[in-house]
Structures are given as structure tokens and as C-alpha cells.
Protein backbone atom coordinates (compact mmCIF):
# COMPACT_ATOMS: atom_id res chain seq x y z
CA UNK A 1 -167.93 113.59 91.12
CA UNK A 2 -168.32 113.74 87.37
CA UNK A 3 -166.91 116.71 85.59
CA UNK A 4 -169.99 116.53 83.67
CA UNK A 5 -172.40 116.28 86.32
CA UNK A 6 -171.46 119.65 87.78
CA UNK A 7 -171.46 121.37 84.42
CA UNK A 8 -174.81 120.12 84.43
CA UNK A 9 -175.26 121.85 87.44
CA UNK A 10 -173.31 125.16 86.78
CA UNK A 11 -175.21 125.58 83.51
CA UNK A 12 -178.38 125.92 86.35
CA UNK A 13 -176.63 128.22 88.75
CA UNK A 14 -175.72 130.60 85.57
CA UNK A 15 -178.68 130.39 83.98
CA UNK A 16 -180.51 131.29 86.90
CA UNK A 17 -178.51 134.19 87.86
CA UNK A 18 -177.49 132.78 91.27
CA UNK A 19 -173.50 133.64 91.68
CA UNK A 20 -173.34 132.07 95.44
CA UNK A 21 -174.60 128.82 93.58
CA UNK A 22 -172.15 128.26 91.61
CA UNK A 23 -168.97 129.35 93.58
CA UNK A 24 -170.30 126.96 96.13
CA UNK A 25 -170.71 124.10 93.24
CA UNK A 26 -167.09 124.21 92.78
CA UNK A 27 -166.20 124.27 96.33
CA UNK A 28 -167.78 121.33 96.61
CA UNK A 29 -166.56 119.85 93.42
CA UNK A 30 -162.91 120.35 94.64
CA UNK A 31 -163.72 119.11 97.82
CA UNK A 32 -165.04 116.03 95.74
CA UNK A 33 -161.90 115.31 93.76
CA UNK A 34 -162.03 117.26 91.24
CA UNK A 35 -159.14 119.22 90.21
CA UNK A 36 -158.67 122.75 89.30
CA UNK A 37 -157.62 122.33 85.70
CA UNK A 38 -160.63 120.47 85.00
CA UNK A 39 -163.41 122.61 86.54
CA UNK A 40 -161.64 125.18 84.59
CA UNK A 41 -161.68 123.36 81.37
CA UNK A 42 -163.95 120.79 81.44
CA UNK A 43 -166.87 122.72 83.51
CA UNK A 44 -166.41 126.73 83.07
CA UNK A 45 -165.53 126.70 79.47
CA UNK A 46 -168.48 124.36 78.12
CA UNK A 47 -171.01 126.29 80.10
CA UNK A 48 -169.56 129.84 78.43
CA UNK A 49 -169.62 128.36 75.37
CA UNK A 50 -173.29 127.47 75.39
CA UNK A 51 -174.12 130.60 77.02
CA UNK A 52 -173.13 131.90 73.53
CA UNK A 53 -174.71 129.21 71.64
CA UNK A 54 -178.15 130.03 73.45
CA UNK A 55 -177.89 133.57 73.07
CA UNK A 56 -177.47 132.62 68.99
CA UNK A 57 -180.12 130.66 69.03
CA UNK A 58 -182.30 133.47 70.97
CA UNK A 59 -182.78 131.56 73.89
CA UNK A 60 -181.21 134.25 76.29
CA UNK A 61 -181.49 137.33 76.31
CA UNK A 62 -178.67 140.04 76.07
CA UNK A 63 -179.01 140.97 79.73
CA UNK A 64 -178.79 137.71 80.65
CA UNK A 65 -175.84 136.45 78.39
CA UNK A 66 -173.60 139.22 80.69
CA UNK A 67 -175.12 138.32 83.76
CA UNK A 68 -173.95 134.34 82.60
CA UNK A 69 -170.55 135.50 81.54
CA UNK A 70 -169.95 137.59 84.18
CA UNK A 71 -170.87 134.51 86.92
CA UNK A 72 -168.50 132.60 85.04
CA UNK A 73 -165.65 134.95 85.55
CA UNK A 74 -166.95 135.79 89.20
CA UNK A 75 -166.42 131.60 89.39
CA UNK A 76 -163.18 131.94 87.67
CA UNK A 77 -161.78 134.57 90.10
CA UNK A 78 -162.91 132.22 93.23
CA UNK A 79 -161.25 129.35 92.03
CA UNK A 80 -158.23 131.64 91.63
CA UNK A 81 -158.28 133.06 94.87
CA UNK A 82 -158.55 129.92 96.71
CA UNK A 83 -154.87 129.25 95.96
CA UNK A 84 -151.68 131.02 98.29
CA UNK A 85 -150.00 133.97 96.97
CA UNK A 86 -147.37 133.50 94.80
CA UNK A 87 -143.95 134.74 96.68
CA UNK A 88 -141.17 134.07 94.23
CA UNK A 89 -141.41 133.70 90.74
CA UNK A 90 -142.26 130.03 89.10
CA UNK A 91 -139.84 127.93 88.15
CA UNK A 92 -141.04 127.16 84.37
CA UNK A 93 -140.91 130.73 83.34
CA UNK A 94 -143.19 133.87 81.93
CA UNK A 95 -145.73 134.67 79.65
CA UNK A 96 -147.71 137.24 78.65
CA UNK A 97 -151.43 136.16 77.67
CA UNK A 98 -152.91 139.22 75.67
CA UNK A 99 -156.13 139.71 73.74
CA UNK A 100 -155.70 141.07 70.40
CA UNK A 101 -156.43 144.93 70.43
CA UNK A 102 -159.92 145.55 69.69
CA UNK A 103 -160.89 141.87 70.84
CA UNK A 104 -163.26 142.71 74.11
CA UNK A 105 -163.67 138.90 74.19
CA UNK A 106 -161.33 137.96 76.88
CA UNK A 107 -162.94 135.10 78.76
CA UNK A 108 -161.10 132.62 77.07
CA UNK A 109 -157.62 134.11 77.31
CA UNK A 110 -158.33 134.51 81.18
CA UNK A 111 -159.16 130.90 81.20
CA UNK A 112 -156.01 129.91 79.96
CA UNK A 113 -154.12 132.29 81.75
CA UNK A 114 -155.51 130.37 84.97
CA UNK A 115 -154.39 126.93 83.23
CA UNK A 116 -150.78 128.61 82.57
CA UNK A 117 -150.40 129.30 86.79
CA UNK A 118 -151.53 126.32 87.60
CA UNK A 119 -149.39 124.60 85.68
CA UNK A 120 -146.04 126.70 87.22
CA UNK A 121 -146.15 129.57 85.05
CA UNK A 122 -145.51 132.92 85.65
CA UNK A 123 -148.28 134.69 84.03
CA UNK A 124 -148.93 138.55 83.27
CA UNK A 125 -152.72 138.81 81.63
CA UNK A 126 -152.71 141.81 79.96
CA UNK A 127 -157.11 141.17 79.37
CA UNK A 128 -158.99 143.13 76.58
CA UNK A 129 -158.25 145.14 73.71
CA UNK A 130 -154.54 145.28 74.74
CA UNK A 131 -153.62 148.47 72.40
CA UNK A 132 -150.39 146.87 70.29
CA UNK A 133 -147.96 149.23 71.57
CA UNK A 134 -148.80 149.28 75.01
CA UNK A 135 -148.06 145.07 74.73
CA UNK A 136 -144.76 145.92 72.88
CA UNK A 137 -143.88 148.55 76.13
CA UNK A 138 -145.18 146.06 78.61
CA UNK A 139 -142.29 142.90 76.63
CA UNK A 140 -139.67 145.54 77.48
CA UNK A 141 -140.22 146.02 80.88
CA UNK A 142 -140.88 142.06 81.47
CA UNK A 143 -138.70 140.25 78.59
CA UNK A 144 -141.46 137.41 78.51
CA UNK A 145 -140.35 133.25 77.37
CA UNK A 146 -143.75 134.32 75.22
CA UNK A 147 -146.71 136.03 74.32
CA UNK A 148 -149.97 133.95 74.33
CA UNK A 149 -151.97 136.11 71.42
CA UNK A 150 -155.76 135.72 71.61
CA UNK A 151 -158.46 136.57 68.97
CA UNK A 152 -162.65 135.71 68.62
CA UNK A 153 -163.17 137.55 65.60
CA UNK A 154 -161.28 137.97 62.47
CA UNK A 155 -162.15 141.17 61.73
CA UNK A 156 -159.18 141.71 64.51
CA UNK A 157 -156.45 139.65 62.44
CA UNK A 158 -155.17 143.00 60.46
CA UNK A 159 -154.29 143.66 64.09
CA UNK A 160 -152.94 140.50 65.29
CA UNK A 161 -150.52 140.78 62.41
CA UNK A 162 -149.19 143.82 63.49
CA UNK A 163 -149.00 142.67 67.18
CA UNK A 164 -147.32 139.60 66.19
CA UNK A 165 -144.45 141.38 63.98
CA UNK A 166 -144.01 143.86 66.79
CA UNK A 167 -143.63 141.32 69.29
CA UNK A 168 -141.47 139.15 67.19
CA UNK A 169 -139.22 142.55 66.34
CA UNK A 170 -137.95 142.64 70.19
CA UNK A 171 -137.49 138.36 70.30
CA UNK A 172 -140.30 137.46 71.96
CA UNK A 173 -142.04 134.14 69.81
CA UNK A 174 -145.45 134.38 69.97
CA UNK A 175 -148.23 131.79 70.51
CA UNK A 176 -151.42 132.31 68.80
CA UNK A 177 -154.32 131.07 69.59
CA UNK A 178 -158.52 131.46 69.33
CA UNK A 179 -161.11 131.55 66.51
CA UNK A 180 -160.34 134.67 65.13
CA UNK A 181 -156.97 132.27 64.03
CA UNK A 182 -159.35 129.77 62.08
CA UNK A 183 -160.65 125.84 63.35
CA UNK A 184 -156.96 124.57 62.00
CA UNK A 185 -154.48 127.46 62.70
CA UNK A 186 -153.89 128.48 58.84
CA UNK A 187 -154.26 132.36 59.68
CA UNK A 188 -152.10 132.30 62.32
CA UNK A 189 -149.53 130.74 60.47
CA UNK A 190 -150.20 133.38 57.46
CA UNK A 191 -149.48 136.14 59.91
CA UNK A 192 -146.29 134.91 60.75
CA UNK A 193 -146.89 133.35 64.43
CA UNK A 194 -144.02 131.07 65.58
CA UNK A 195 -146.86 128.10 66.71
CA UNK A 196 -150.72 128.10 66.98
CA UNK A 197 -152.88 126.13 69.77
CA UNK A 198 -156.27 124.98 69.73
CA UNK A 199 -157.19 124.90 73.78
CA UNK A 200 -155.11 125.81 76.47
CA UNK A 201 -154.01 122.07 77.34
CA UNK A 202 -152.48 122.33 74.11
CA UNK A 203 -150.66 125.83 74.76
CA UNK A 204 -149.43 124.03 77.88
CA UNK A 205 -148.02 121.58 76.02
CA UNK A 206 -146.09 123.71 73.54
CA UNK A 207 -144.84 126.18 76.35
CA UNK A 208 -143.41 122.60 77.68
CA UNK A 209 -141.48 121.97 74.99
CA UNK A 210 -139.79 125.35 74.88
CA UNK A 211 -140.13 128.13 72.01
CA UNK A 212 -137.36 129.57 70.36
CA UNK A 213 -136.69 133.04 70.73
CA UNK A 214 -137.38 135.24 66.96
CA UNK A 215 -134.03 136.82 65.41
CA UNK A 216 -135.12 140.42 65.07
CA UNK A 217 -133.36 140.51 61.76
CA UNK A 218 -135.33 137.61 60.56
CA UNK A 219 -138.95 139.54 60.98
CA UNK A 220 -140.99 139.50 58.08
CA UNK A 221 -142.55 142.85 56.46
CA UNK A 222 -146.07 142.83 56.25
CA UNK A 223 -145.94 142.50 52.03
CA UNK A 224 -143.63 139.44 52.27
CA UNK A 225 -146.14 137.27 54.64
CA UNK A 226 -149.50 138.72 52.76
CA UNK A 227 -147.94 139.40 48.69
CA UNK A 228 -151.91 139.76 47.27
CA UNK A 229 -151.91 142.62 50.30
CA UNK A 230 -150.08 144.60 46.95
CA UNK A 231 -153.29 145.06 44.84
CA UNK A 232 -154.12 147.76 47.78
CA UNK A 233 -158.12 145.85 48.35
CA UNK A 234 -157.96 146.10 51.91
CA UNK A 235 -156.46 149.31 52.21
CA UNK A 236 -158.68 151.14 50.00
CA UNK A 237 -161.86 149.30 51.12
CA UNK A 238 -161.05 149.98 54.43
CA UNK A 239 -160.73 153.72 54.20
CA UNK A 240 -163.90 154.11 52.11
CA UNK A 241 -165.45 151.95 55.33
CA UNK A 242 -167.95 154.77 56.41
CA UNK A 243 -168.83 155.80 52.96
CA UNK A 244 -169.82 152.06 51.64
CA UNK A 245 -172.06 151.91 54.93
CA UNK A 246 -173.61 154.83 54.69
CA UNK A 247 -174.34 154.29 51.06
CA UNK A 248 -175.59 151.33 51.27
CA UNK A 249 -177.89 151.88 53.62
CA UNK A 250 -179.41 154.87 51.50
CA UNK A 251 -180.09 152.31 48.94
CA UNK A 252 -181.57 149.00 50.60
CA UNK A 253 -183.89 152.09 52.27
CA UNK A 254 -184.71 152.36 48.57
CA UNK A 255 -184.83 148.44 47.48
CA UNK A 256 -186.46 146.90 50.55
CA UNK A 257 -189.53 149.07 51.54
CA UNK A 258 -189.58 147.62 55.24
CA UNK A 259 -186.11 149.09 56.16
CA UNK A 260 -187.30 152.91 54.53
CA UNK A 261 -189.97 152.69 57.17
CA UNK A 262 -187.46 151.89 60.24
CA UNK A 263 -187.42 154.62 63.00
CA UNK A 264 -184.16 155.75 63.89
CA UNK A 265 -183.14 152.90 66.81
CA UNK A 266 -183.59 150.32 63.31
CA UNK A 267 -182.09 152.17 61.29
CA UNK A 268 -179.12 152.78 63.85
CA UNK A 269 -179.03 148.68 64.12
CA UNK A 270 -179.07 148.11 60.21
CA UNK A 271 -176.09 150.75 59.70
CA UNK A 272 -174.38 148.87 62.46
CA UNK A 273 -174.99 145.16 60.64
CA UNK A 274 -173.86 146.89 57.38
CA UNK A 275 -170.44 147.84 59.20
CA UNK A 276 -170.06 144.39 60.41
CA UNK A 277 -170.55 142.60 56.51
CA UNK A 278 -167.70 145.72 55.31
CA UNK A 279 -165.61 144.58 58.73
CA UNK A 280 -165.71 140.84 58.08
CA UNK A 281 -165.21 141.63 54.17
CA UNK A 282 -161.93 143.53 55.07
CA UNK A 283 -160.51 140.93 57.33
CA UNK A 284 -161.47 138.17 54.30
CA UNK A 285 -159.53 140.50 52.33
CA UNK A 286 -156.56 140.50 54.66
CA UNK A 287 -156.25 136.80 54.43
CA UNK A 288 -157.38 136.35 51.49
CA UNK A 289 -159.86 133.83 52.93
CA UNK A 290 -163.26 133.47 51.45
CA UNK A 291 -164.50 131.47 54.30
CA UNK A 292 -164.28 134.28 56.90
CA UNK A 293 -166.94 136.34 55.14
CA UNK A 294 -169.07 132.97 54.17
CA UNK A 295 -168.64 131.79 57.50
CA UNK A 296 -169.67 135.41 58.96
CA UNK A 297 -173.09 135.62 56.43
CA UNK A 298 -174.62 131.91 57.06
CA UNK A 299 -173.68 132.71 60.84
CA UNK A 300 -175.66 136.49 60.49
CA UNK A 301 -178.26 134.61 58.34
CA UNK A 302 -179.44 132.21 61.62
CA UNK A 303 -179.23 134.70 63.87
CA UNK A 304 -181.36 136.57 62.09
CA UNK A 305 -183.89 133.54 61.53
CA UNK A 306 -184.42 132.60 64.88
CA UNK A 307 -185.28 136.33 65.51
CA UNK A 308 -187.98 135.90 62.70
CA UNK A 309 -186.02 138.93 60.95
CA UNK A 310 -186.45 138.21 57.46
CA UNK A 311 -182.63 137.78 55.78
CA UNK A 312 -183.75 139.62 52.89
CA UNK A 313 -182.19 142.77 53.79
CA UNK A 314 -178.72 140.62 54.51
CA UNK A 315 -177.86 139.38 50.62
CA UNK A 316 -179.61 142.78 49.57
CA UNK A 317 -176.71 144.88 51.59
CA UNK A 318 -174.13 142.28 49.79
CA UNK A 319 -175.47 142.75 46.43
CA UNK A 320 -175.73 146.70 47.26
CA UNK A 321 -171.77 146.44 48.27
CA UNK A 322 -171.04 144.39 45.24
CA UNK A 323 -172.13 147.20 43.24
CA UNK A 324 -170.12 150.10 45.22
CA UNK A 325 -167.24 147.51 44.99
CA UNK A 326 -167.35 146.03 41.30
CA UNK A 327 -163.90 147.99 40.50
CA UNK A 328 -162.27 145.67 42.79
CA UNK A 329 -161.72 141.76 41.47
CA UNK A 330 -160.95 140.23 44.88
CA UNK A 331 -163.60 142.32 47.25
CA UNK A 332 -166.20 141.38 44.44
CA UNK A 333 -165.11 137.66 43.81
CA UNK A 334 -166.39 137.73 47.92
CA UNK A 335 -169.51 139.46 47.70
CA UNK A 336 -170.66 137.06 44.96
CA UNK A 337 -169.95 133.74 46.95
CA UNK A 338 -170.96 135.29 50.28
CA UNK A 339 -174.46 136.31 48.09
CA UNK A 340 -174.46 132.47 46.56
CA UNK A 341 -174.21 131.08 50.07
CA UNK A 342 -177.13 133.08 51.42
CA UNK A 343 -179.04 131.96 48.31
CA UNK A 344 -178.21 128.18 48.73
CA UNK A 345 -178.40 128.05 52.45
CA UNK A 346 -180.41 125.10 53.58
CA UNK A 347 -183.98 126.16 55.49
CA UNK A 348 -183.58 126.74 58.80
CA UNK A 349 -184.97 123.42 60.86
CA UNK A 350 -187.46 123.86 63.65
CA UNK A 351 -186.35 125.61 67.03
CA UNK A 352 -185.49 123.07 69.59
């Protein structure tokens, strides 16, 4: 039995709602030779991934993108369950596998978290929107080999940082790992964490080798890993957060005649998508990454398109922010290439 061939299969079972389905799939796909570590990686984790790609592309609905997610993690769970209770403690060691706090996307740190036991790990998953100092509490109560750090979304990497240095503070090294960290690693390695992953095989692979345990002493102060953090950007842009939302919606009500007739449910929806531009312009900010608030636009921009929401109101909320934030080099440098990349983004192709 192809790994393939039942992801084929699974993608069915989700799409269609049917739970029983797809447990039963794979039963039958271990039964059939195929091993854990591969339904897990090879089967569940493609099919969550396009669940995501076909709500994007407006081809599920939100309903059904957490009825798919939450098969997969029913799926998850019975492949977990299948296995006898672990009596002593494994031989390789312990880790803790945390989301960043604030990141509700824990799917993938729950996959690897399976990955990690299966391979002879000890594992304590700590899930969702594990609050930073509730992690640190949890390292001295369990004194961890590591701590697995997972992110989705950069707007949580302000956070990450801090739950990195904390972690590091008490000597436990700390794995990062997730999108949130970028496609090559580079912002975990700007926030200080002792290695980066791309996948879990690869996590596996590191915790192999063996990770040396942080000197307290040698922690790094936020300033020291982040020096253009001292022209105080984020900070200030960050506590003006509700005011540049709620002023810039007052205006594009004024510039774009469509939103000033919204009811209140739109206009509840367009304050919300004017929070996300100032979230993802922060976290660019952090990192001092252009890319994370490009990346975040064109991605908004085709979302948007396949919705047949016109994208006007998008670049006119930058160009409204650039105005509120034309005192501030860095935070406006942003808003004009995020506003250029809206302008030169390529037509959007025909739905498939």
C-alpha cells in the first residue's frame, strides 16, 4: 500500500466529513505495511495542509475546514492510542514540544510530538498558546534535554523571542521550528534559538545528535540579538495598535465609498483585517524583515480575489497607515513596498 494512495483516500474521508472512514483507512493501512511515522508524515500532514490550501483558495468552507482539521486530529489520536502505555520513561530522553503563546495552530506541533514518541522520546506537549511563563514553570518541574518551540504566524515571533530567552535562562536549548520561523530558519536564528528544523524527521535528527545545554550567563538581552529594536518602531507602533486601526478605518470609510456603506458585521470584519496588516507590520518590524509583511499582503490579496472582494480597500488601508506612520523611517520604508507589491502583483489566473 502506497503512502500516496491512502492520502488519496483520506483527503475523501475528510472532505466528506466521515471520521469512522478515515480511522478505519489507517487501520487498514497499518495492517498493509505501512508504518506509523509515515501515515503520520507522509498521509496526515499533506491532507492538513491542503485542507488549508482549499480553504485559501475558497474551496471549503470555514465550517468545514474545522470539521477537516478536527478528523485529522481525531485520526491522529487513534493512531496514538493504538500503541501500549508507556510504563517507564524512554531511554533517549525528554522534550517539551510547545506552541508559541498566542499560536492556536497546534496541529503541527502535535504531529511531531507523535514522531518524537515513536521514535523513543519522552514527550510532554504542552499544545496551544502555551502562556511563556507557564512553559518556563512547567522546565522547572521537568528539567527537559529540550524544548521543541512551534510558530504559524509571525506576528507571534515578539513572543517566541521571549520564550526562547526564558527557556535558555534556566539551560534548557531550544529547538525552533514552523513558518512563523521563515522557509530557511533565519528568524529563528535572529531570536537566538540554539538550532532550527524544517519537518519533524529533521527535529528527530537533531535531537539524535544531542543539544548542548545554554550557560545561563551566556543569554543574550533582547537589544543585543535585535540592535535596530533601539529606534523604539515596534514598541511605539505597537502601543498605538488600537488607535492606527481605528483610525484608519474612519478614513478608508471616507476614501472607498463601498466600505462607508458596510453594516456593522463588515465593518466588524474590515477593523479586524486592519488589525491583522498593523499585527504583521509589527512582527516585520521585530525582525526587521520586509518579507513578512510582503509575504502577508500578496497572501491577503488572493484570498481576497478568489472571494471576488475587490483588493482595493487592502493597499488603501496601507497607504492610510503610511500616512498615520510617516514619522517612522522603518514602519514607512514597509508600507511603501508592501503598497508596491499589491500594485505589481501579477492578475490572478483562472480558478481551477
Amino acid at each position: 500500500m502506497r503512502a500516496a494512495d491512502v492520502q488519496t483516500a483520506l483527503w475523501s474521508a475528510v472532505v466528506d466529513g466521515d471520521e469512522y472512514a478515515a480511522v478505519e483507512l489507517l487501520r487498514a493501512a497499518l495492517e498493509g505495511g505501512l508504518d506509523e511515522e509515515s501515515l503520520l508524515l507522509d498521509v496526515i500532514a499533506p491532507v492538513q495542509h491542503r485542507v488549508g490550501a482549499e480553504w485559501a483558495a475558497d474551496r471549503l468552507t470555514v465550517a468545514q475546514e474545522h470539521a477537516a482539521t478536527a478528523i485529522n486530529e481525531r485520526a491522529v489520536a487513534a493512531l496514538a492510542h493504538r500503541r501500549p502505555a508507556e510504563r517507564v520513561p524512554a531511554p533517549r530522553g525528554r522534550v517539551t514540544v510547545s506552541c508559541v503563546d498566542g499560536e492556536w495552530h497546534a496541529f503541527p506541533a502535535r504531529l511531531l510530538a507523535e514522531t518524537l514518541r515513536l521514535r523513543g522520546w519522552r514527550v510532554d506537549f504542552l499544545g496551544a498558546q502555551t502562556p511563556t511563563a507557564h512553559l518556563i514553570a512547567h522546565l522547572h518541574h521537568t528539567d527537559p534535554d529540550a524544548v521543541l518551540l512551534s510558530g504559524s504566524l509571525p506576528v507571534h515571533l515578539p513572543a517566541a523571542h521571549t520564550a526562547i530567552t526564558a527557556c535558555q535562562a534556566v539551560g534548557v536549548p531550544v529547538m525552533a521550528g514552523g513558518r512563523a520561523f521563515g522557509a530557511d530558519g533565519r528568524h529563528a536564528r535572529a531570536l537566538g534559538a540554539d538550532r532550527w528544523a524544517p519537518d519533524a524527521r529533521s527535529t528527530a535528527a537533531v535531537l539524535e545528535a544531542g543539544l548542548t545545554r545554554p550557560s545561563p550567563a551566556a543569554v543574550r538581552h533582547v537589544i543585543d540579538d535585535l540592535p535596530h529594536l533601539s529606534d523604539q518602531e515596534f514598541t511605539l507602533v505597537s502601543q498605538t495598535r488600537s488607535r492606527l486601526v481605528k483610525q484608519t478605518l474612519a478614513d478608508l470609510e471616507g476614501r472607498v465609498p463601498a466600505v462607508g456603506a458596510y453594516d456593522d458585521d463588515q465593518r466588524e470584519r474590515t477593523a479586524e483585517d486592519i488589525a491583522h496588516i498593523v499585527d504583521f507590520l509589527t512582527a516585520a518590524l521585530y525582525v526587521d524583515d520586509a518579507e513578512v509583511f510582503t509575504d502577508f499582503l500578496l497572501w491577503t490579496a488572493d484570498v481576497l480575489a478568489v472571494r471576488k472582494v475587490p483588493a482595493q480597500s487592502l493597499a488603501a488601508a496601507v497607504a492610510l497607515l503610511a500616512g498615520q506612520l510617516r514619522d517612522f523611517p522603518r514602519a514607512l520604508g514597509l508600507l511603501r513596498r508592501g503598497g508596491e507589491a499589491l500594485r505589481t502583483r501579477p492578475a490572478p489566473g483562472p480558478r481551477s
